[in-house]
C-alpha atoms as a PDB file:
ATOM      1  CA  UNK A   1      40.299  59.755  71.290  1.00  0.00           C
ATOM      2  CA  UNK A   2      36.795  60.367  72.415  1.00  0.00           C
ATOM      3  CA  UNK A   3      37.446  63.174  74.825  1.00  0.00           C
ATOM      4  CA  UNK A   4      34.656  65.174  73.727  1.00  0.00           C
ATOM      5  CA  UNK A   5      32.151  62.721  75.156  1.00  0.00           C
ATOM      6  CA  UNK A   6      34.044  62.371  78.315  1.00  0.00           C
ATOM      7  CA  UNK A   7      35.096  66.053  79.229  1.00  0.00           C
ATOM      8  CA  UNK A   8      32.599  68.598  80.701  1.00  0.00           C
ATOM      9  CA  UNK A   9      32.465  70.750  78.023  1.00  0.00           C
ATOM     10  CA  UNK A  10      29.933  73.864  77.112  1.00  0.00           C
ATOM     11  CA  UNK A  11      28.261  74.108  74.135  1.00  0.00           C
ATOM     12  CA  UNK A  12      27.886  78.200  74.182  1.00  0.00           C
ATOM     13  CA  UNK A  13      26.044  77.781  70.485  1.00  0.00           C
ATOM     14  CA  UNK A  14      24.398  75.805  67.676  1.00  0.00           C
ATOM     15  CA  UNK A  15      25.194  76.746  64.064  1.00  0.00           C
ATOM     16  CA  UNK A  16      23.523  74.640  62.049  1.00  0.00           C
ATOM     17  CA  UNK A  17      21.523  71.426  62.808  1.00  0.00           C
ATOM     18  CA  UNK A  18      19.596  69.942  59.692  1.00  0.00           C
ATOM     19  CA  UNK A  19      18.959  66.781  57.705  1.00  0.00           C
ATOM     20  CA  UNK A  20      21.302  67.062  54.692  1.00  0.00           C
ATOM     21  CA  UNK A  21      21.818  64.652  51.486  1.00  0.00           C
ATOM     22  CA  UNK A  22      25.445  63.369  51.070  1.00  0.00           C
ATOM     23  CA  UNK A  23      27.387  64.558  48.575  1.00  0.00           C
ATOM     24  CA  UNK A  24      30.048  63.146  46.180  1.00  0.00           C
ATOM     25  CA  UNK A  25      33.028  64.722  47.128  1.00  0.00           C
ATOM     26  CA  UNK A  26      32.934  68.050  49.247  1.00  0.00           C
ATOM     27  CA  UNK A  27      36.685  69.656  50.582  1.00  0.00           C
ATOM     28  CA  UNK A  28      36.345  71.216  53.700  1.00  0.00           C
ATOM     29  CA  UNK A  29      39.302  73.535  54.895  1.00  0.00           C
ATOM     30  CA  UNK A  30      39.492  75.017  58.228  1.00  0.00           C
ATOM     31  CA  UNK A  31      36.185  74.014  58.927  1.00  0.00           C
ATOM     32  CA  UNK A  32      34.364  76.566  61.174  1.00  0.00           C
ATOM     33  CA  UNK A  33      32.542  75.176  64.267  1.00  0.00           C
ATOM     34  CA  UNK A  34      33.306  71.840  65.632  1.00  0.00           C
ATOM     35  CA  UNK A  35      30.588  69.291  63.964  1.00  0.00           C
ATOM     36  CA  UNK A  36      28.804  65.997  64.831  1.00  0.00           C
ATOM     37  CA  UNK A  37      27.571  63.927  61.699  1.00  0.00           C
ATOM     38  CA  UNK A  38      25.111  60.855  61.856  1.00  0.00           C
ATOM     39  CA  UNK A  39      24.757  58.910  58.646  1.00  0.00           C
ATOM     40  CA  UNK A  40      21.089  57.084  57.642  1.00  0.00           C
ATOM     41  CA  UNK A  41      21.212  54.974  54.723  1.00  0.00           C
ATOM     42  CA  UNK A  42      25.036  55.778  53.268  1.00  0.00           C
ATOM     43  CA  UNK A  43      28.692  55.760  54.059  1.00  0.00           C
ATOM     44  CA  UNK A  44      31.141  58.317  53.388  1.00  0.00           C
ATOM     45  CA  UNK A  45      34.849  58.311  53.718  1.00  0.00           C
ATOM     46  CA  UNK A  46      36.699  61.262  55.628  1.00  0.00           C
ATOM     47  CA  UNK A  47      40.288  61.813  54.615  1.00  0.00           C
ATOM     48  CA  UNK A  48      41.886  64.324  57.347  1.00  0.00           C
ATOM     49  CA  UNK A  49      44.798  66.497  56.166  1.00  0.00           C
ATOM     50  CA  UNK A  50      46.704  65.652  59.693  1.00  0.00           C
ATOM     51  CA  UNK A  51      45.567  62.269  60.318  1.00  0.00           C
ATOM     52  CA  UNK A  52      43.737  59.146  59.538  1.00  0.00           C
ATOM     53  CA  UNK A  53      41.304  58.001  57.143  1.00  0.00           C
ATOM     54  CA  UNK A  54      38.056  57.009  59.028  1.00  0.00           C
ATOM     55  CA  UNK A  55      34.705  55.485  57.168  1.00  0.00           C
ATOM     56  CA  UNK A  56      30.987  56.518  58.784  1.00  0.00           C
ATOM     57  CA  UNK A  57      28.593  54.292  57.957  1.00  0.00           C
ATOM     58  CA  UNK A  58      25.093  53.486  58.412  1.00  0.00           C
ATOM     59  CA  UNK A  59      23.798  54.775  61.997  1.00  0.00           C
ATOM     60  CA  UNK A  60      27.412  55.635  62.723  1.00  0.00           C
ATOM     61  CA  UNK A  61      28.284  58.995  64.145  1.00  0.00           C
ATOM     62  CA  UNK A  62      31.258  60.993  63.277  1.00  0.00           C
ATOM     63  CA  UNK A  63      33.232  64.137  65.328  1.00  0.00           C
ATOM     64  CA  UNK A  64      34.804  66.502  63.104  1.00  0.00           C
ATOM     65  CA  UNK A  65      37.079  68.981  64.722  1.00  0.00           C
ATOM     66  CA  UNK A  66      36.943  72.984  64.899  1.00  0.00           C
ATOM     67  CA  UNK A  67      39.459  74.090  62.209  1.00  0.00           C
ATOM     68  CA  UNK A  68      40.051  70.940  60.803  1.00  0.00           C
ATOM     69  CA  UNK A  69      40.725  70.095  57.189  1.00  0.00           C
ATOM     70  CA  UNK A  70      39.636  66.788  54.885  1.00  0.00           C
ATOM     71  CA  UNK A  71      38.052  65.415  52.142  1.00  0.00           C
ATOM     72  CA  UNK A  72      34.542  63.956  52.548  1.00  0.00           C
ATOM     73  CA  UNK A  73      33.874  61.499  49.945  1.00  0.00           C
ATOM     74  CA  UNK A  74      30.755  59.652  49.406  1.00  0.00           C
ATOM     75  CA  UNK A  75      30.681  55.489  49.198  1.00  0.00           C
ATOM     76  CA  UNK A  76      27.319  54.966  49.067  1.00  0.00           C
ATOM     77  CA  UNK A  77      24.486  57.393  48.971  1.00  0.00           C
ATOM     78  CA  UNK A  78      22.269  58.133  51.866  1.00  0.00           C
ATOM     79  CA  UNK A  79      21.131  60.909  53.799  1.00  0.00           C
ATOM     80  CA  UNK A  80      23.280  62.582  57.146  1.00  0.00           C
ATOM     81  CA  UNK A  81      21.962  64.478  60.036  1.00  0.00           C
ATOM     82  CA  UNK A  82      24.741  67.573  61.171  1.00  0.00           C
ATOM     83  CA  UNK A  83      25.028  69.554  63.861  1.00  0.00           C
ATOM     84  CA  UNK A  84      27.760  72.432  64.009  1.00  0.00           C
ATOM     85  CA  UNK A  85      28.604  73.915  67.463  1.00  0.00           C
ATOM     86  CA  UNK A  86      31.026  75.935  69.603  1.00  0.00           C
ATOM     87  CA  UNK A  87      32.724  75.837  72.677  1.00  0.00           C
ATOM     88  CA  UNK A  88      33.542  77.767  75.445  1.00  0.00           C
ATOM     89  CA  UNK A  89      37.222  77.116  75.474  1.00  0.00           C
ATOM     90  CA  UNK A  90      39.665  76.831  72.996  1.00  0.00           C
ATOM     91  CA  UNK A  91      40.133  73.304  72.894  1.00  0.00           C
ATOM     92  CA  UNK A  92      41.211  70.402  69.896  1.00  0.00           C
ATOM     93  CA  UNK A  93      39.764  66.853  69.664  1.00  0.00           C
ATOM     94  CA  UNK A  94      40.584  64.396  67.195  1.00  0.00           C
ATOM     95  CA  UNK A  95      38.153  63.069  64.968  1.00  0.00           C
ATOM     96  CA  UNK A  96      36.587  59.509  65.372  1.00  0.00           C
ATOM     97  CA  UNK A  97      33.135  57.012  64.768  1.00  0.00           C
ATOM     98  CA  UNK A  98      31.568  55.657  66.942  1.00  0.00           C
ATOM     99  CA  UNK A  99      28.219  53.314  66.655  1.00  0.00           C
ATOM    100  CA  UNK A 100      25.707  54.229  68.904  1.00  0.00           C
ATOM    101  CA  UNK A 101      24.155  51.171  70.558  1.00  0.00           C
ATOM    102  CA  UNK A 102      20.154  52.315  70.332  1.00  0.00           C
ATOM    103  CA  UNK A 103      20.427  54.331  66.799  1.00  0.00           C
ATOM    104  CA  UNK A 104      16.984  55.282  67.450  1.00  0.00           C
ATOM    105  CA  UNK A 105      17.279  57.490  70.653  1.00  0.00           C
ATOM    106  CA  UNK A 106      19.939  58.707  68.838  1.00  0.00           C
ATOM    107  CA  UNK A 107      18.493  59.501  65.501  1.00  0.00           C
ATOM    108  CA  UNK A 108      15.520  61.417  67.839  1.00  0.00           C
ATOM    109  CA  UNK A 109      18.083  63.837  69.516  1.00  0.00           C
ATOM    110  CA  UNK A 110      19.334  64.919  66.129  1.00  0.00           C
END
């Protein structure tokens, strides 16, 4: 589940890496770059066309896959910190949440 922490992969670029405000409802389809999400403050709910429903909340941190498609849809309001990346190889991980156990070091890297 969380292989992409694990393997020794190679981020070759960034995308995009901001501090965003959540939105209500956003559809993402085929989404472009594989994508790491923390949320400060809110909680949104990620439906994935291929697989589960998973909730981020507060200080959580959520993977969302290269070409993946879902519905993101905003429980409470708050603000989210994303980063967008590639890889070097051609390679599919299933989304997940995890909780960070300082959310401060964290929060600081994004």
């Amino acid at each position: 589940m969380k292989e992409i922490l694990l393997d020794n992969i190679v981020i070759d670029k960034l995308h995009f890496a901001s501090l965003v405000g959540t939105k209500a409802q956003y559809l993402h389809n085929d989404r472009a770059n594989h994508g790491f999400a923390m949320l400060l403050g809110g909680a949104s709910e990620y439906s994935f066309e291929n697989g589960p429903a998973l909730v981020c909340g507060d200080g959580e941190i959520i993977y969302l896959p290269h070409h993946s498609n879902y519905v993101n849809r905003m429980i409470k309001d708050g603000k989210c910190y994303c980063i967008n990346f590639s890889i070097t190889e051609d390679r599919y991980f299933d989304p997940f949440v995890f909780t960070p156990k300082n959310q401060s070091v964290f929060e600081n890297i994004f």
